[in-house]
Protein backbone atom coordinates (compact mmCIF):
# COMPACT_ATOMS: atom_id res chain seq x y z
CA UNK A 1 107.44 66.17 96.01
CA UNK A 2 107.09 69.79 96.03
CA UNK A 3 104.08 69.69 97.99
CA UNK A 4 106.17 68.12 101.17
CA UNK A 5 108.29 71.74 101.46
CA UNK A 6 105.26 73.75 101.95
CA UNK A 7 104.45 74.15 105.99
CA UNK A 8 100.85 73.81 107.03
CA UNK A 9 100.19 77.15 108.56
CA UNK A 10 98.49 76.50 112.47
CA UNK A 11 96.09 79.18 114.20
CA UNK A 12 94.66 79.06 117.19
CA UNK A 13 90.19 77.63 117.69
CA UNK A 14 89.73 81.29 119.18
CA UNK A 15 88.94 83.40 116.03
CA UNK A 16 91.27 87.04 115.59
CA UNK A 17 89.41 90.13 114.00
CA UNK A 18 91.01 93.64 113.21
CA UNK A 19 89.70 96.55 111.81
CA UNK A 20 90.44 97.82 108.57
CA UNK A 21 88.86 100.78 107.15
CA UNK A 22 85.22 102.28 107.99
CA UNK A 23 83.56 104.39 104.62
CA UNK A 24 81.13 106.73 104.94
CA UNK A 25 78.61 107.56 102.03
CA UNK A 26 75.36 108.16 101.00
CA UNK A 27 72.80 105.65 99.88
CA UNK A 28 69.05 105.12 99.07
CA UNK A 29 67.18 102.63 101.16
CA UNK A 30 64.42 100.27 99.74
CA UNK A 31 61.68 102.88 100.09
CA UNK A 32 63.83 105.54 98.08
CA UNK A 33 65.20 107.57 100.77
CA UNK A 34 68.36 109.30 101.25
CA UNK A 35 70.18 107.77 104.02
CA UNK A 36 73.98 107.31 104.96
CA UNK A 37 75.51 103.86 105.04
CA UNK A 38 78.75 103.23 106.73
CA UNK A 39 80.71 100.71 105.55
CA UNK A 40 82.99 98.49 108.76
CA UNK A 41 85.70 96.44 106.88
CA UNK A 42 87.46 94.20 109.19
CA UNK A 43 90.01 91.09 108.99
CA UNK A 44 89.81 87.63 110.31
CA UNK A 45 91.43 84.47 111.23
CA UNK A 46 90.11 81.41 113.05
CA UNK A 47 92.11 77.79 113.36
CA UNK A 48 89.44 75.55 113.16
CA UNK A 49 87.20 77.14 110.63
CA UNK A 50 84.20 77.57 112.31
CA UNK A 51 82.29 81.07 111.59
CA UNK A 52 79.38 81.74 110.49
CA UNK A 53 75.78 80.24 111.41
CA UNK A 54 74.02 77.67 109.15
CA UNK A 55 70.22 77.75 109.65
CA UNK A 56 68.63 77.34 106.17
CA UNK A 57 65.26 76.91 107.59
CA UNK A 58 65.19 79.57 110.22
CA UNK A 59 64.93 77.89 112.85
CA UNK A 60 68.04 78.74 115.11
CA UNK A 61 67.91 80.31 118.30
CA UNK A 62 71.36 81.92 117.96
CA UNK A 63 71.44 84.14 115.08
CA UNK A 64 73.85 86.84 116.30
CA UNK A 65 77.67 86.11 116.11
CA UNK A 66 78.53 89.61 115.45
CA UNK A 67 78.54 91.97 118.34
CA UNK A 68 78.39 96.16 118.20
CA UNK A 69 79.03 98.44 121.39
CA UNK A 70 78.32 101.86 119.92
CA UNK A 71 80.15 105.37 121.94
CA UNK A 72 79.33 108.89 121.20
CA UNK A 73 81.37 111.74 121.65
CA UNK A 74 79.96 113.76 123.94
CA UNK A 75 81.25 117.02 125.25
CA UNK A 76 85.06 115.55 124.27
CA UNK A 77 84.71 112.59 126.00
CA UNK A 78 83.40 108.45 124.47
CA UNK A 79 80.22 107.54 126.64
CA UNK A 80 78.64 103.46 125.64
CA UNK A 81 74.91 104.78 124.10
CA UNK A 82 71.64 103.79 125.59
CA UNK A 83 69.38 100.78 124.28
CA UNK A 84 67.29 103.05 122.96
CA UNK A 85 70.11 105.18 120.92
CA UNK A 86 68.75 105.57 117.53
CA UNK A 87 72.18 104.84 115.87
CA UNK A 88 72.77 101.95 118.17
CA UNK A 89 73.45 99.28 115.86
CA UNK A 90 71.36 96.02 115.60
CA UNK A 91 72.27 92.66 115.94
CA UNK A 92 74.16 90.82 113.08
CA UNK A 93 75.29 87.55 111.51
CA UNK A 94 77.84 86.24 109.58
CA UNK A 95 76.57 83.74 107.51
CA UNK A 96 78.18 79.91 107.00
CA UNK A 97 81.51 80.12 106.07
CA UNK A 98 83.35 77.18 105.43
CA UNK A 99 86.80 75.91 104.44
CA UNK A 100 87.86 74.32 101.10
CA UNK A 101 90.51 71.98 101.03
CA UNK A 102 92.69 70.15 104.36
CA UNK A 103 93.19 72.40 106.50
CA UNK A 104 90.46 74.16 108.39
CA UNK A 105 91.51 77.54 108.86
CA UNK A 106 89.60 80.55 107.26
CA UNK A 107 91.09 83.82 106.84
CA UNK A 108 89.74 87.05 104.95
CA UNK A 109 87.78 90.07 105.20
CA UNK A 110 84.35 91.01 106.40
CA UNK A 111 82.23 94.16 105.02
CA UNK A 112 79.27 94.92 106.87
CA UNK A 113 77.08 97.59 106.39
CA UNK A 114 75.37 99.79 108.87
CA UNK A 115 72.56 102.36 107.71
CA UNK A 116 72.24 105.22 109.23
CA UNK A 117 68.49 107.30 108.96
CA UNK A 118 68.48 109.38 112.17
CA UNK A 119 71.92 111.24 112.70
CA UNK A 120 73.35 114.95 112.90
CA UNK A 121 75.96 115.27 110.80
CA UNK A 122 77.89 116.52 114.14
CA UNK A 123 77.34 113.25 115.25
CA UNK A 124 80.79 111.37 116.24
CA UNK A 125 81.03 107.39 116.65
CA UNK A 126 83.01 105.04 117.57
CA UNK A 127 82.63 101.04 117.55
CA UNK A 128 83.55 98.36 119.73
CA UNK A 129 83.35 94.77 118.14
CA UNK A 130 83.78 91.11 118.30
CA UNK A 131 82.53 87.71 116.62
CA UNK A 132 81.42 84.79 118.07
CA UNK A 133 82.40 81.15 116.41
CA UNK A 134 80.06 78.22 116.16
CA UNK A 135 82.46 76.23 118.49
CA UNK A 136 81.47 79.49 121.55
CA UNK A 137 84.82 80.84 120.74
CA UNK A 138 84.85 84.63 121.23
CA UNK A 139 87.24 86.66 119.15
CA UNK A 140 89.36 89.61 120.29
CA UNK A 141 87.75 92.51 120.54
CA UNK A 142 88.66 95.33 118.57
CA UNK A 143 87.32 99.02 117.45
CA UNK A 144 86.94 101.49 114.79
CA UNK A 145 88.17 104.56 114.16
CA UNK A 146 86.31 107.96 114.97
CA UNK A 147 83.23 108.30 113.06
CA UNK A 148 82.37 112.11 111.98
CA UNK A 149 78.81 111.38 110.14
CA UNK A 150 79.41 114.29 108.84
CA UNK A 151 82.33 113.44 106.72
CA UNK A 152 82.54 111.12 103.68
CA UNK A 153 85.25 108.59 102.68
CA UNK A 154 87.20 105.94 103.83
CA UNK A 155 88.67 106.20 107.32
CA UNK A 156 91.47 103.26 107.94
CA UNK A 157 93.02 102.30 111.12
């Protein structure tokens, strides 16, 4: 009986992202150098459950669902980098996610890391981003906060 007063929540197919906090700190890559890794920490939402990309053998053609436009500040003003930018970020995936129980929607929070091992510490970023759902659904796009490279800690909203 108690289970009939709870309301099924609804959300739209079309997945929702918003950023959350971006962290700055140093790190050692597999080699055992000093680099700095940011850390992007966003929320999500999609109706229908869909994110992620299943391809246990390797064989997909689509393996990006996340995508990065990367701006510098240069002389005051946010300018979209060049391909060839050395902190332009590369392309990502979420992995499978799926939901547990009836309903289909997933909800939750995404870290992804970015490593950075060519950058001035003068060097000031921001980042445009959105996700792409298995069902072609594109997500809001949203961005980060201003990125000092130089700085440590976590930046929110």
């Amino acid at each position: 009986m108690l289970s009939s007063c709870f309301r099924v929540e609804d959300l739209p197919a079309k997945p929702r992202i918003e950023f959350r906090s971006f962290t700055l700190f140093d790190s050692t890559d597999i080699l055992g150098n000093d680099i700095k890794a940011g850390k992007l920490t966003f929320y999500f939402e999609d109706g229908d459950g869909d994110i992620g990309i299943y391809d246990p053998d390797g064989s997909s053609a689509d393996t990006t669902n996340l995508f990065f436009t990367l701006f510098r500040k240069e002389n005051g003003v946010f300018t979209e980098v060049a391909d060839d930018d050395v902190l332009k970020p590369s392309h990502y995936r979420i992995p499978y996610l799926e939901p547990i129980g009836q309903n289909d929607i997933l909800k939750g929070t995404i870290d992804i890391t970015m490593l950075y091992y060519f950058y001035s510490n003068d060097d000031t970023l921001r980042y445009r981003f959105f996700l792409k759902d298995r069902s072609e659904h594109f997500s809001n796009v949203d961005s980060t906060c201003v990125i000092v490279l130089g700085d440590y800690g976590t930046f929110p909203r």
